[in-house]
Protein backbone atom coordinates (compact mmCIF):
# COMPACT_ATOMS: atom_id res chain seq x y z
CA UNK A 1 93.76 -209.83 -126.31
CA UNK A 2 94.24 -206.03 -126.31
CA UNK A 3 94.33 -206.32 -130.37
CA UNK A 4 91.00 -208.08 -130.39
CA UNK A 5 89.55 -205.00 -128.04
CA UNK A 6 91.23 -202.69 -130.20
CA UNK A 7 89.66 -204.66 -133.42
CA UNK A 8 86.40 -204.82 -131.32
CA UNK A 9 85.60 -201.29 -130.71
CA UNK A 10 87.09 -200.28 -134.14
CA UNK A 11 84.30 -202.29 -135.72
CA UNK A 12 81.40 -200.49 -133.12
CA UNK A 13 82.75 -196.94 -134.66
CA UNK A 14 82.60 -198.08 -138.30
CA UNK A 15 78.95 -199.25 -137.56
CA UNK A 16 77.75 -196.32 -136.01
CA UNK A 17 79.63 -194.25 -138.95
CA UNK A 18 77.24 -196.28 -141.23
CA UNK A 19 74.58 -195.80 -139.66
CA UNK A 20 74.95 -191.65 -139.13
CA UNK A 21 76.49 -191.26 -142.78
CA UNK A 22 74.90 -193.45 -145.20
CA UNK A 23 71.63 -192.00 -146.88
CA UNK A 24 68.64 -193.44 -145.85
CA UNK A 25 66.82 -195.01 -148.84
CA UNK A 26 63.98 -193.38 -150.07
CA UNK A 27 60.90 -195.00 -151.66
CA UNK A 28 58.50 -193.44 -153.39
CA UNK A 29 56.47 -194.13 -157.18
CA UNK A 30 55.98 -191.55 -159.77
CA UNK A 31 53.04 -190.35 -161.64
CA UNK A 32 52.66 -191.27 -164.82
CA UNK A 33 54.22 -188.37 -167.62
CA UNK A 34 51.42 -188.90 -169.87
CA UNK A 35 48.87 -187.73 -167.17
CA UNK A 36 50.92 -185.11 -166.15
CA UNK A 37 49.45 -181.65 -166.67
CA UNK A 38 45.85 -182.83 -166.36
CA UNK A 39 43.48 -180.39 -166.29
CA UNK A 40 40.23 -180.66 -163.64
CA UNK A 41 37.70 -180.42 -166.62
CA UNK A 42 39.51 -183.28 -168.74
CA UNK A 43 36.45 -185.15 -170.31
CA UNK A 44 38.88 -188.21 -170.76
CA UNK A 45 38.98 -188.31 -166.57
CA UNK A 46 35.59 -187.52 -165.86
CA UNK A 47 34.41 -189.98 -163.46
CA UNK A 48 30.77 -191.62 -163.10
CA UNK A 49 27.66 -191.64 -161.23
CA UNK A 50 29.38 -195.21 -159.00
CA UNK A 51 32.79 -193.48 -159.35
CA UNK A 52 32.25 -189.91 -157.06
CA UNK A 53 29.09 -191.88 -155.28
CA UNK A 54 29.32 -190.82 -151.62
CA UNK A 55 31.93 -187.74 -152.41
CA UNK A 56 29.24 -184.34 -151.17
CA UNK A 57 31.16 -182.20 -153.49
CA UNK A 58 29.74 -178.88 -153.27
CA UNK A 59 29.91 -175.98 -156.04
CA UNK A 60 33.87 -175.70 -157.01
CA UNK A 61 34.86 -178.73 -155.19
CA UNK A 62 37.26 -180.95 -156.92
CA UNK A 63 38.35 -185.01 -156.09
CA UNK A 64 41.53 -186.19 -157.73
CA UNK A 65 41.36 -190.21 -157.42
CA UNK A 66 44.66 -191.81 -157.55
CA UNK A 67 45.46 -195.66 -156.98
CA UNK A 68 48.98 -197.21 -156.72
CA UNK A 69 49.04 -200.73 -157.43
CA UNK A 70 51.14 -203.46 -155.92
CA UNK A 71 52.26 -201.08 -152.71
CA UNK A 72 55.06 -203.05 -150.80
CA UNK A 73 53.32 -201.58 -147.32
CA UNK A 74 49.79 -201.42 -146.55
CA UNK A 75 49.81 -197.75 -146.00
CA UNK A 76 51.48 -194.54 -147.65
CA UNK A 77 51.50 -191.39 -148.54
CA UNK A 78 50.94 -189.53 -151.85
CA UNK A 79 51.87 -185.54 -152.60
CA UNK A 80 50.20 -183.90 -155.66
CA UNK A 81 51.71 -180.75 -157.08
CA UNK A 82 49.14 -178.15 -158.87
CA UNK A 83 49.20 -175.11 -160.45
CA UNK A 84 47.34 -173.10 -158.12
CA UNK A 85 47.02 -174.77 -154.74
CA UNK A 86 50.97 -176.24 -155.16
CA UNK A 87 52.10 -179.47 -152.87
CA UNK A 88 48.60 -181.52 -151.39
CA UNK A 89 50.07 -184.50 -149.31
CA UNK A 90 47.32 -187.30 -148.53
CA UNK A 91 47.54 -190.57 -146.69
CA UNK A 92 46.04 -193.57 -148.44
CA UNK A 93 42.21 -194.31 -148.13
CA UNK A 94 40.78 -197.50 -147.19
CA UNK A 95 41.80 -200.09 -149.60
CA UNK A 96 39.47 -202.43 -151.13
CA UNK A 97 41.80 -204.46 -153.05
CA UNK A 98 45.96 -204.81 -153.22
CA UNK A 99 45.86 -201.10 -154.17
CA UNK A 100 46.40 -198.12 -152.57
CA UNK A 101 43.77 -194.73 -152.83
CA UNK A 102 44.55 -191.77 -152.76
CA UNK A 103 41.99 -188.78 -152.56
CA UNK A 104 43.08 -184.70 -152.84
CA UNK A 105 40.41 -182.19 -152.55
CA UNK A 106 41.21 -179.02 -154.59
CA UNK A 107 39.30 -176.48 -156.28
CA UNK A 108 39.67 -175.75 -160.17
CA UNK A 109 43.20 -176.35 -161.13
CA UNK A 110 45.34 -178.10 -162.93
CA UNK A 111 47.64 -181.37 -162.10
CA UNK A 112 51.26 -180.70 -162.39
CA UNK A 113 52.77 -183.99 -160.86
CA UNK A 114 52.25 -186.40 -158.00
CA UNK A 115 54.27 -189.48 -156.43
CA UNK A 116 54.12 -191.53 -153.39
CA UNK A 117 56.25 -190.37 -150.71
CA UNK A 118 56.97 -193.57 -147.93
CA UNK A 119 55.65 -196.98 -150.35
CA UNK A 120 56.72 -198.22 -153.12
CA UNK A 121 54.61 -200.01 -156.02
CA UNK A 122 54.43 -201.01 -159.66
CA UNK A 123 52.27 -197.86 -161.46
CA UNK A 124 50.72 -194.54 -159.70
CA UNK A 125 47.53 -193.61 -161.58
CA UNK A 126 45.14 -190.34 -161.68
CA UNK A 127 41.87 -192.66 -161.76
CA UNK A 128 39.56 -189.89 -162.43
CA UNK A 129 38.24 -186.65 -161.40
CA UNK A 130 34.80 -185.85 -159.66
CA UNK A 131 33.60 -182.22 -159.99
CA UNK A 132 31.20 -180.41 -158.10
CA UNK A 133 28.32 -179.04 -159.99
CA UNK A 134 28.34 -175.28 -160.35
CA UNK A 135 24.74 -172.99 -159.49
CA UNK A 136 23.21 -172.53 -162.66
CA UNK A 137 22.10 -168.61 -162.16
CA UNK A 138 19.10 -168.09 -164.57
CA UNK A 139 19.25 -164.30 -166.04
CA UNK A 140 16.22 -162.72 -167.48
CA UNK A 141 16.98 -161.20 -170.95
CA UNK A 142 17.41 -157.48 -170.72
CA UNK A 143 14.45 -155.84 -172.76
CA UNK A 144 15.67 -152.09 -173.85
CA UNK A 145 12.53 -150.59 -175.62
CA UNK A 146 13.40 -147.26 -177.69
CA UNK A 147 10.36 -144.81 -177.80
CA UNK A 148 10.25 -143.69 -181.01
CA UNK A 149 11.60 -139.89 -181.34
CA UNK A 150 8.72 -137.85 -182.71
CA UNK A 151 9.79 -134.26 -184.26
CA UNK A 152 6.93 -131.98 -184.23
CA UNK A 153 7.86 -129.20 -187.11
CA UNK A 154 5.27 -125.87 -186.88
CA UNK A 155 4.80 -125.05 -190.23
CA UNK A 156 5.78 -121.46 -191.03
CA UNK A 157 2.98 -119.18 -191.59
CA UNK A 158 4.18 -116.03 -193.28
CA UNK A 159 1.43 -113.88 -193.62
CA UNK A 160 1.98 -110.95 -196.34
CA UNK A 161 -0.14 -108.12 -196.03
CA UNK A 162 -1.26 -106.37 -199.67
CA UNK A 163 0.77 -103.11 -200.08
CA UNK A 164 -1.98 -100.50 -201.44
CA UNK A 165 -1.46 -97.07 -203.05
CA UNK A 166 -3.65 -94.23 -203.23
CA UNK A 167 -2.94 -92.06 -206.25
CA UNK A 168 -4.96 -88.93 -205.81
CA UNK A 169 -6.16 -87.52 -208.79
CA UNK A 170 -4.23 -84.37 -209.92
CA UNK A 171 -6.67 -81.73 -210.78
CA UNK A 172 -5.44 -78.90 -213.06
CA UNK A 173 -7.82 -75.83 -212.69
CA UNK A 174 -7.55 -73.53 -215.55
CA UNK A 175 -8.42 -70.00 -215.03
CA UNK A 176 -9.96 -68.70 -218.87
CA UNK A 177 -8.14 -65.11 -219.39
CA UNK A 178 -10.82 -62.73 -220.80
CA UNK A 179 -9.99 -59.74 -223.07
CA UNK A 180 -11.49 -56.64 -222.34
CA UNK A 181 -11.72 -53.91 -225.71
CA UNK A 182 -11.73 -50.63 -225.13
CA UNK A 183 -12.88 -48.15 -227.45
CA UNK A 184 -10.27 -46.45 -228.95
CA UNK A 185 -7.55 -47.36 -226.90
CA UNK A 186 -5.77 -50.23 -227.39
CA UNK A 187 -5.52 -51.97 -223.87
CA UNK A 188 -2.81 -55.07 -223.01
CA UNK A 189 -4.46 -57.18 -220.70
CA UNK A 190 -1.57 -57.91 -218.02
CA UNK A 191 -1.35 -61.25 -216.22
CA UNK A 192 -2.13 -62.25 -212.72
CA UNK A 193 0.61 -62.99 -210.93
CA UNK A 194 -1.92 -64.88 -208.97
CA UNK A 195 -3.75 -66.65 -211.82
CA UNK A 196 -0.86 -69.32 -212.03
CA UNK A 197 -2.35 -72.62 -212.11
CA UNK A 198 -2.31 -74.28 -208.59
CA UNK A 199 -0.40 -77.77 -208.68
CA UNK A 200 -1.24 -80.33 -206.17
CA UNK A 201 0.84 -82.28 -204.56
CA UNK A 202 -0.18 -85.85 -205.03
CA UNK A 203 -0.20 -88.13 -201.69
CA UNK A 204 1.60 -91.20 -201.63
CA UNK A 205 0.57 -93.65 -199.17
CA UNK A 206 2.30 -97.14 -198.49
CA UNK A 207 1.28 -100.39 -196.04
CA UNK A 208 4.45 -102.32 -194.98
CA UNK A 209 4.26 -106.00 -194.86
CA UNK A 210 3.74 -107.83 -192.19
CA UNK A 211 6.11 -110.83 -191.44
CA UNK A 212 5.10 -113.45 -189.31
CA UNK A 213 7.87 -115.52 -186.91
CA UNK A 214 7.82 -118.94 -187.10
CA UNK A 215 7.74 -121.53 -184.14
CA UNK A 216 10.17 -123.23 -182.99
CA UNK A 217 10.91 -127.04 -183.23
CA UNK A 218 9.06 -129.07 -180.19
CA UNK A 219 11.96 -132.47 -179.92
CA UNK A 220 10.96 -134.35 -176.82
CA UNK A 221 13.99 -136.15 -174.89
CA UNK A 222 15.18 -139.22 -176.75
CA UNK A 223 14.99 -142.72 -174.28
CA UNK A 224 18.38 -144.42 -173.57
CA UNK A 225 18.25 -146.66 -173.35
CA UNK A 226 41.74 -179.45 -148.13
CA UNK A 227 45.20 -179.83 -147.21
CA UNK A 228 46.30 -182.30 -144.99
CA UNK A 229 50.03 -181.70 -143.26
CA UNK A 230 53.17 -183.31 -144.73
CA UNK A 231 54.03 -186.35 -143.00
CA UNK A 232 57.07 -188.18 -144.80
CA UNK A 233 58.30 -191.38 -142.31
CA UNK A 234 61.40 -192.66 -143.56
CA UNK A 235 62.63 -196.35 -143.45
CA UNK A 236 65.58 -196.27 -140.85
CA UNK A 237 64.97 -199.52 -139.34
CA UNK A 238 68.33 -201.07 -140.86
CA UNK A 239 70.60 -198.29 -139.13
CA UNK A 240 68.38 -198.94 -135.61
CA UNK A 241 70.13 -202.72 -136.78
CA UNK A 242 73.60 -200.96 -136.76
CA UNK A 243 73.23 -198.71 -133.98
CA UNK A 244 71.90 -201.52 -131.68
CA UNK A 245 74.85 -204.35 -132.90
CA UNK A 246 77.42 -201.48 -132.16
CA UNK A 247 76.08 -201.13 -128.27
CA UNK A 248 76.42 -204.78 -128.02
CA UNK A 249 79.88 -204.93 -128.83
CA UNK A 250 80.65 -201.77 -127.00
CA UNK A 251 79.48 -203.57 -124.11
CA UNK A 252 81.06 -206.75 -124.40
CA UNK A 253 84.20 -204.97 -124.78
CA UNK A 254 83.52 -203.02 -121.48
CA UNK A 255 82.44 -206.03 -119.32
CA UNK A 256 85.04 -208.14 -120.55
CA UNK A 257 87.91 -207.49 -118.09
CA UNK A 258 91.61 -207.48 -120.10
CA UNK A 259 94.22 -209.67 -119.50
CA UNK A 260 97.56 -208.81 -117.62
CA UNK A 261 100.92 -210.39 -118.24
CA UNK A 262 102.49 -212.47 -115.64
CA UNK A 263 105.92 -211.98 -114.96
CA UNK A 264 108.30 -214.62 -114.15
């Protein structure tokens, strides 16, 4: 009897160690590689007028749609990786069909990755994308207008005024020398110092030009111109199995009283 107790409880610890050691399985579907690295503008994911019906998408605003078909649970989870706004965790939309939606709000980015995170199914598909129209801003065209640059030249007036000389005339005044006779004596007539002809200095007279200065040049100025929070349940119901079978026979082995020997 003691050997079964002893086999009994052995058992409950190797259970329990089972249940506290073993990994937990995880389940979870990948994205597609072929749509990884999808960008938010991708005409070949572009969804319709029926397709982001209902979504009020404002300016910016980005929907990723993505559907996971033949889930093993009714509900899940999906996390989306992107370049700018990193890990987006969702839980699954209402379902129409035997597929699971899943919606993630970003901005403009770019899809890195995504996979479900607590369900399990056959493919995990981007759908398509719905895009928020951006403001169109209307610019008037900038009109520069150039006045044209008008150079005003003064024309140079050089005014030259006629140089004019007097000559005086230069009169010569001869004084006529008159020889006296004398009778019977022979008389020299002696010179006057005096009577030496008078010269006249001529006057010179001059008119300088005149020179005007020209203007100067008139120039005018010239013109110049949504993130949810990660929830990831995991499946432990098959060690709650273990745990709970290991109380049992812990239990059983404490309420069942063991047996003495009898001597003789």
């Amino acid at each position: 009897m003691n050997k079964i107790r002893l086999a009994g409880w052995l058992a409950v610890g190797g259970l329990l160690g089972a249940a506290l050691l073993a990994p937990s399985a995880a389940l979870a579907t990948d994205l597609k590689d072929a749509q990884q690295g999808t960008a938010w503008n991708d005409q070949g994911f572009q969804g319709n007028a029926n397709d982001c019906d209902g979504l009020k998408l404002g300016p910016g605003d980005v929907v990723w749609h993505f559907v996971l078909t033949s889930p093993d649970a009714d509900s899940g989870h999906l996390t989306a990786t992107f370049d700018k706004a990193g890990d987006v965790t969702v839980e699954n939309a209402d379902s129409p069909a035997a597929v699971l939606h899943f919606y993630v709000w970003t901005g403009h980015d770019t899809l890195l990755d995504a996979k479900t995170t607590d369900v399990d199914g056959n493919n995990l598909v981007l759908s398509h994308i719905c895009a928020g129209k951006e403001v169109e801003s209307e610019s008037a065209p900038v009109e520069t207008e150039s006045a044209p640059v008008e150079t005003e030249s003064a024309p140079v007036e050089t005014e030259s005024a006629p140089v004019e000389t007097e000559s005086a005339p230069v009169e010569t005044a001869t004084v006529p020398a008159e020889t006296a006779t004398v009778p019977a004596d022979t008389a020299t007539p002696t010179q006057c110092a005096d009577c030496t002809p008078a010269t006249h200095s001529v006057p010179e007279g001059s008119v300088e030009a005149a020179t005007g200065t020209p203007k100067e040049d008139v120039t005018p100025p010239s013109t110049d111109a949504l993130t949810p929070a990660n929830s990831t349940p995991s499946n432990d119901g098959w060690q709650l199995v273990l745990i709970a079978l290991g109380a049992l026979l812990a239990t059983a082995l404490i309420l069942t009283p063991a047996s003495r020997k009898v001597r003789r």
